[in-house]
Protein backbone atom coordinates (compact mmCIF):
# COMPACT_ATOMS: atom_id res chain seq x y z
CA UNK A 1 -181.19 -38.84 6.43
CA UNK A 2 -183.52 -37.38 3.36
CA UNK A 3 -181.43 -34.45 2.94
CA UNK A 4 -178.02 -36.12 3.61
CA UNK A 5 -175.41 -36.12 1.19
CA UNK A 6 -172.89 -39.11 0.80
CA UNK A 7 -169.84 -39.50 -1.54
CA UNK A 8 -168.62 -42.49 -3.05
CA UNK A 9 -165.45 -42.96 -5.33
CA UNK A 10 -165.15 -45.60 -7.52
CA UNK A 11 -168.45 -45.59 -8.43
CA UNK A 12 -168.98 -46.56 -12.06
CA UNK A 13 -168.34 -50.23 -11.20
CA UNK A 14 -168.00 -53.02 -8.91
CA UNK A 15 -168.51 -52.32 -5.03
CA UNK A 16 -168.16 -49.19 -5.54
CA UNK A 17 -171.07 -48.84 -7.77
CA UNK A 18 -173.40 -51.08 -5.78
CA UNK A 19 -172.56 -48.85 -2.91
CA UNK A 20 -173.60 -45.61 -4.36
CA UNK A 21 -176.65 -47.73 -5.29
CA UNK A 22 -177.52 -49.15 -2.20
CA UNK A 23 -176.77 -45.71 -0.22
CA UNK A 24 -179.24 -43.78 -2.59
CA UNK A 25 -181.88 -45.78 -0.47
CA UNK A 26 -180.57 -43.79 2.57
CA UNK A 27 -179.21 -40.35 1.35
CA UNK A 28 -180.74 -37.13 -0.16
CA UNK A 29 -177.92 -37.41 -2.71
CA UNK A 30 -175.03 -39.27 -3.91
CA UNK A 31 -171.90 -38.18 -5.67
CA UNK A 32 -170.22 -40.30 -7.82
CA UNK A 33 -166.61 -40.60 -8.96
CA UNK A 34 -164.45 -42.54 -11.11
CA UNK A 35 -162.13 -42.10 -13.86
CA UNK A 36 -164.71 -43.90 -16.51
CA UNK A 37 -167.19 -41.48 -17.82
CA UNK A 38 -169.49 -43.42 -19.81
CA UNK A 39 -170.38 -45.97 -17.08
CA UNK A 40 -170.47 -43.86 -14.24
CA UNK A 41 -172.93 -41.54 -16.16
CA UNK A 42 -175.04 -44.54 -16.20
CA UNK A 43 -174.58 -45.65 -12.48
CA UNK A 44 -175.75 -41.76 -11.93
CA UNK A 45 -179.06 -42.39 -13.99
CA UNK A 46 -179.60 -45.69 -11.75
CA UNK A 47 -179.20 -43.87 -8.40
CA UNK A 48 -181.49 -41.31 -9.59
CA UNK A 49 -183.98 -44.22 -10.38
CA UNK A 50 -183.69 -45.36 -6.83
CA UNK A 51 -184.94 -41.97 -5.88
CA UNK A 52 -181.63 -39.78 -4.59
CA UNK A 53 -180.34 -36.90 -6.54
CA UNK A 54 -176.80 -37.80 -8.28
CA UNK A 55 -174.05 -35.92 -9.18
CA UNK A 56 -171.43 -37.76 -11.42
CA UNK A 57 -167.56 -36.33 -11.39
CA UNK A 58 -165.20 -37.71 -13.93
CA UNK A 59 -162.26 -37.37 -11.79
CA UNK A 60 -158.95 -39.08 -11.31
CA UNK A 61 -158.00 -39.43 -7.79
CA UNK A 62 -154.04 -39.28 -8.63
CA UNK A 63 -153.88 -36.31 -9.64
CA UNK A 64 -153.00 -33.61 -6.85
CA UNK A 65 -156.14 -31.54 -7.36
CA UNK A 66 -158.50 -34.25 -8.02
CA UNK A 67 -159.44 -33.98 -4.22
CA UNK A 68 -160.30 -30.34 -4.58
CA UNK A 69 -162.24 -30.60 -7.19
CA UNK A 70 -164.80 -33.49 -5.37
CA UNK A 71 -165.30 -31.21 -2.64
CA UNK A 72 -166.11 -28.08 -3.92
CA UNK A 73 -168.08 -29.92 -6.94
CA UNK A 74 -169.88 -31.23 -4.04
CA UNK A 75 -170.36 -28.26 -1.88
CA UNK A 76 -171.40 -25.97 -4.70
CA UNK A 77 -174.41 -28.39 -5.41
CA UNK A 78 -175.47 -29.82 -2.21
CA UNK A 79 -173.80 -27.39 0.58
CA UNK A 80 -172.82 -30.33 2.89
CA UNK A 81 -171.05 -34.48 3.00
CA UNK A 82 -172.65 -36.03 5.13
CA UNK A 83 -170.45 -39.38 4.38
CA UNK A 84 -167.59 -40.03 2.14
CA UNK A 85 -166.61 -43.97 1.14
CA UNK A 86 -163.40 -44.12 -0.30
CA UNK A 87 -163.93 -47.31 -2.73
CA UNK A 88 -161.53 -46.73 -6.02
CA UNK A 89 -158.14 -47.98 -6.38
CA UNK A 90 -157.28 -51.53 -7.83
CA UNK A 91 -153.49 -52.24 -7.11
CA UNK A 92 -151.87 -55.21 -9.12
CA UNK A 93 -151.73 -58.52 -7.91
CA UNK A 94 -147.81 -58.91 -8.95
CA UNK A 95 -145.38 -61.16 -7.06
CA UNK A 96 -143.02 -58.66 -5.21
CA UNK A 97 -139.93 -59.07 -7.41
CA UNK A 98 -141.78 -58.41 -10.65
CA UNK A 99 -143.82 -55.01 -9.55
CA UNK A 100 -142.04 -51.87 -10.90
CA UNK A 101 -141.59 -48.79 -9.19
CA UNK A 102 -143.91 -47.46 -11.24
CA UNK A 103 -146.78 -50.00 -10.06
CA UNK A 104 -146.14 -49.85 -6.95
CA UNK A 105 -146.39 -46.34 -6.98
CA UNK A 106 -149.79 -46.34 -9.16
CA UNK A 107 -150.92 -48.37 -6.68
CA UNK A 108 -150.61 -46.24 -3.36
CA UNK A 109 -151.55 -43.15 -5.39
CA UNK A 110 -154.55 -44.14 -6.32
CA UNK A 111 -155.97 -46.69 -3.11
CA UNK A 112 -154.05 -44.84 -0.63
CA UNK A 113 -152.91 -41.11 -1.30
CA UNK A 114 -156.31 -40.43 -3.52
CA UNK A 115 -158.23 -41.42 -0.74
CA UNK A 116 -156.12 -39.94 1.96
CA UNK A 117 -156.25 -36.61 0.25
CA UNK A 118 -159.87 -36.58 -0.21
CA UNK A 119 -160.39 -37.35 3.20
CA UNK A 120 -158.43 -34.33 4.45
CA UNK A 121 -159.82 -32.33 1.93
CA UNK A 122 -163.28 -33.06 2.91
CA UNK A 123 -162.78 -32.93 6.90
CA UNK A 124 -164.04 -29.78 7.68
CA UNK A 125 -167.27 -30.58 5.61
CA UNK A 126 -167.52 -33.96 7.82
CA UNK A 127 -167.14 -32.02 10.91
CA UNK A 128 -170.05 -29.57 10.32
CA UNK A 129 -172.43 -32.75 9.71
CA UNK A 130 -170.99 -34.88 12.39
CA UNK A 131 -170.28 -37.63 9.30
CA UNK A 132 -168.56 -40.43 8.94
CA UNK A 133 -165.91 -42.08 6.76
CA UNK A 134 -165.34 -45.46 5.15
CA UNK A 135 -161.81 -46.85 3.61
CA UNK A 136 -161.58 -50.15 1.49
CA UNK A 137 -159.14 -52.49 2.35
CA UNK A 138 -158.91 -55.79 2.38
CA UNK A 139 -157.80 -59.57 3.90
CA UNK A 140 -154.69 -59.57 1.89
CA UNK A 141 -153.61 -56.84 4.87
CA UNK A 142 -153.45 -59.61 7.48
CA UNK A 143 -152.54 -62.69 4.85
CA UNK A 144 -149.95 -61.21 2.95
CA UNK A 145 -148.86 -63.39 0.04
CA UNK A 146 -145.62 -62.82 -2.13
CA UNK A 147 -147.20 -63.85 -5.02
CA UNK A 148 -149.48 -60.37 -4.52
CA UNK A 149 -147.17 -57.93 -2.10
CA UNK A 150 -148.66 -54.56 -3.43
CA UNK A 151 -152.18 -55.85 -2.54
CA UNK A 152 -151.25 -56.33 1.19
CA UNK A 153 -148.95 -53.77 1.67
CA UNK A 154 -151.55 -51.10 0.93
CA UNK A 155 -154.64 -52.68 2.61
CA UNK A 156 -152.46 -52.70 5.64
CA UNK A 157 -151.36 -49.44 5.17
CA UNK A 158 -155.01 -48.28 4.80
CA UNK A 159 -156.42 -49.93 7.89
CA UNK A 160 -153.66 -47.56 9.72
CA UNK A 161 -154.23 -44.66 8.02
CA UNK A 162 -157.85 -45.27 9.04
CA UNK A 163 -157.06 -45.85 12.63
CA UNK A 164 -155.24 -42.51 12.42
CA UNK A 165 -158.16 -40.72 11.10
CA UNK A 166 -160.59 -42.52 13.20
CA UNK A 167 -158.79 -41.03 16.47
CA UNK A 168 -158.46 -37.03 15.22
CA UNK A 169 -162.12 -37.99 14.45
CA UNK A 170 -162.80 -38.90 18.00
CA UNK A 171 -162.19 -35.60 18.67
CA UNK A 172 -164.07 -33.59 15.89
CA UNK A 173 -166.81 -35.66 16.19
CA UNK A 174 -166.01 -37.69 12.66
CA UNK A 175 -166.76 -41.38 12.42
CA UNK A 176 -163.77 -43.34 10.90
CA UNK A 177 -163.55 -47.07 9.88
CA UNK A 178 -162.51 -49.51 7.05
CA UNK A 179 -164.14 -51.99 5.79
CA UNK A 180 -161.99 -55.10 4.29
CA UNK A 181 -164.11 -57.57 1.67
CA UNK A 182 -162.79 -61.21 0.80
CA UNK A 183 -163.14 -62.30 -2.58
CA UNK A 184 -166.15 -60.64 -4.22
CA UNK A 185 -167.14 -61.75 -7.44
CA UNK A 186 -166.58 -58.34 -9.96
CA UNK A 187 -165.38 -57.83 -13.18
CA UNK A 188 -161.80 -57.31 -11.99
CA UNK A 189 -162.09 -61.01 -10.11
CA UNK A 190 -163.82 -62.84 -13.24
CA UNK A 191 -160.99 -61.56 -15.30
CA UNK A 192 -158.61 -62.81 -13.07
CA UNK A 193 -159.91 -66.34 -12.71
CA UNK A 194 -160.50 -66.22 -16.94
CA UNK A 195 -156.52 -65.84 -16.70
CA UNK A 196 -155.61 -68.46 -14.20
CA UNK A 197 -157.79 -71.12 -16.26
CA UNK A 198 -156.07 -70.07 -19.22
CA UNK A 199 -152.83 -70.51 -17.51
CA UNK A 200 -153.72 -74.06 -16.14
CA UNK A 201 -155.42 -74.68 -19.29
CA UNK A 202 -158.96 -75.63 -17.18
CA UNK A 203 -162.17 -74.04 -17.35
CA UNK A 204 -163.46 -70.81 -15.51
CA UNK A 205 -165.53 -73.23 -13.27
CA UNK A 206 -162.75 -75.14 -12.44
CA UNK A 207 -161.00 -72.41 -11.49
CA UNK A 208 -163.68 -70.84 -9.51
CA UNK A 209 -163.58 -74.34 -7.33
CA UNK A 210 -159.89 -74.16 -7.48
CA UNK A 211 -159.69 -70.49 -5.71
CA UNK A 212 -162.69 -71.44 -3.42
CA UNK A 213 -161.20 -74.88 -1.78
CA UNK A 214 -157.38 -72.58 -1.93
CA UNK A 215 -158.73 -70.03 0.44
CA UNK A 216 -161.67 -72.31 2.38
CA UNK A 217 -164.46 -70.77 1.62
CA UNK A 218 -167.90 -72.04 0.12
CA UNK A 219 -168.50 -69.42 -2.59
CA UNK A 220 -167.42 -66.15 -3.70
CA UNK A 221 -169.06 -62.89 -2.25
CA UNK A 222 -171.39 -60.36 -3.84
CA UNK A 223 -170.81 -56.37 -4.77
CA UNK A 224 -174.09 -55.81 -2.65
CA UNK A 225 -172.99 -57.75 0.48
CA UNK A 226 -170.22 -55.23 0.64
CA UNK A 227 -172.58 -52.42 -0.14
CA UNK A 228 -175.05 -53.44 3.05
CA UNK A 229 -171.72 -53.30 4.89
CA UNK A 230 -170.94 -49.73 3.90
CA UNK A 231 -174.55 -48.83 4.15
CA UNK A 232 -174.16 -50.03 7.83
CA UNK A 233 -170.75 -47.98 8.72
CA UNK A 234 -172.66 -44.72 7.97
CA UNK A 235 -175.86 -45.29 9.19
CA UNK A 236 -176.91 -43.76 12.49
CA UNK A 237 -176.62 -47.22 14.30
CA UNK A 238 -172.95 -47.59 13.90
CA UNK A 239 -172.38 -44.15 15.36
CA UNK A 240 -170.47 -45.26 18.55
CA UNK A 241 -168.48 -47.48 16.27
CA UNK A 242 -164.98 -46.01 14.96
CA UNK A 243 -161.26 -46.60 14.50
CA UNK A 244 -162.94 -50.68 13.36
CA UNK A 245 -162.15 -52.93 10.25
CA UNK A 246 -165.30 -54.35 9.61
CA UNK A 247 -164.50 -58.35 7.67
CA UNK A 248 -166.74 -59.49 5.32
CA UNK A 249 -164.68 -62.65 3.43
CA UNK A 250 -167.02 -65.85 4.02
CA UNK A 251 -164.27 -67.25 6.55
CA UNK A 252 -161.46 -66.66 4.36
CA UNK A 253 -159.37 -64.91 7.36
CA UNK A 254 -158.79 -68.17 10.10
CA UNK A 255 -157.27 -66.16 12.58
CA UNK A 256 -158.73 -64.40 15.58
């Protein structure tokens, strides 16, 4: 896959930044996106360390053209995606009768309709190299809480939407699947535990134990264990695999 070429939003941070690392072990190139232009500059010098060309787009998935402009950015550098992992889009954790219109909205325009736009936009690209494609969701699609209703309602909505692609991909020879993480220890989760210890008036540690023994797992998951994940759903060896939601949460999910 030397000459392969593998796109990755919401890449100047968290997952999505360890995947774009841990992919330029695999690809020819990797194209980076995210809203944040200093730091994804920087994870663009760090892929190129690895050894893959980079290409860094300061784009904001919202907006209608945003998808346009990742493909043919992409296409006029590298003539070909190879694999596209649709990583960006944090969607509040709000109890469902304090989220706005507004947030709720933010939230499936960025996760969901950025991701679903790209995807179409890029199709015909994926279907010339036979590649593959890789939504984010998440366990808060099959445990639903109040106190976060945004956060499930769009994970769910994005394991569909990838089923949906998965089988039109069947038949254009795309691979489609999502991949949903438990609780992975980023900025965005340290942030939230800093405010739930404030609230409780504890410390972050206690908090971390709190969360851990809530949910009944044994410690919080890593940006790279996700990565490995991704790496897998667009490697040659998960070719017969589509239409899947790959779990990575340390147990959190009890259900079969």
């Amino acid at each position: 896959m030397s000459k392969s070429v593998a796109i990755v939003t919401g890449a100047s941070s968290g997952i999505g930044k360890a995947t774009a690392l841990r992919l330029a072990r695999d690809f020819g190139a990797i194209v980076l996106v995210a809203r944040s232009g200093e730091k994804l500059a920087m994870a663009g010098r760090e892929v190129q360390a690895i050894g893959a060309e980079s290409l860094a787009l300061e784009v904001d998935l919202m907006a209608l053209g945003a998808a346009d402009v990742v493909v043919a950015g992409t296409l006029a550098r590298f003539g070909r995606i190879d694999a596209l992992i649709n990583v960006a889009g944090a969607v509040a954790g709000l109890d469902v009768f304090q989220m706005s219109d507004e947030q709720w909205n933010a939230g499936m325009e960025l996760k969901f309709h950025g991701a679903r736009r790209l995807t179409i936009r890029a199709w015909d690209a994926l279907m010339q190299a036979k590649g593959a494609v890789v939504f984010i969701s998440g366990n808060a699609a099959v445990i639903p809480k109040a106190g976060a209703a945004a956060v499930g309602a769009i994970n769910a909505a994005i394991e569909a939407l990838a089923k949906a692609f998965a089988e039109r991909g069947i038949e254009d020879g795309v691979q489609v699947n999502s991949v949903s993480p438990g609780a992975i220890m980023t900025g965005r989760r340290l942030a939230m535990l800093e405010k739930a210890a404030a609230a409780r008036k504890i410390t972050l540690d206690d908090a971390k134990q709190h969360f851990l023994k809530q949910v009944g797992i044994s410690r919080f998951g890593e940006a790279g264990e996700i990565a490995d994940v991704m790496a897998f759903a667009v490697s040659p060896q998960a070719r017969w695999m589509t239409g899947t939601v790959l779990r990575m949460d340390g147990g959190e999910v009890k259900s079969v």
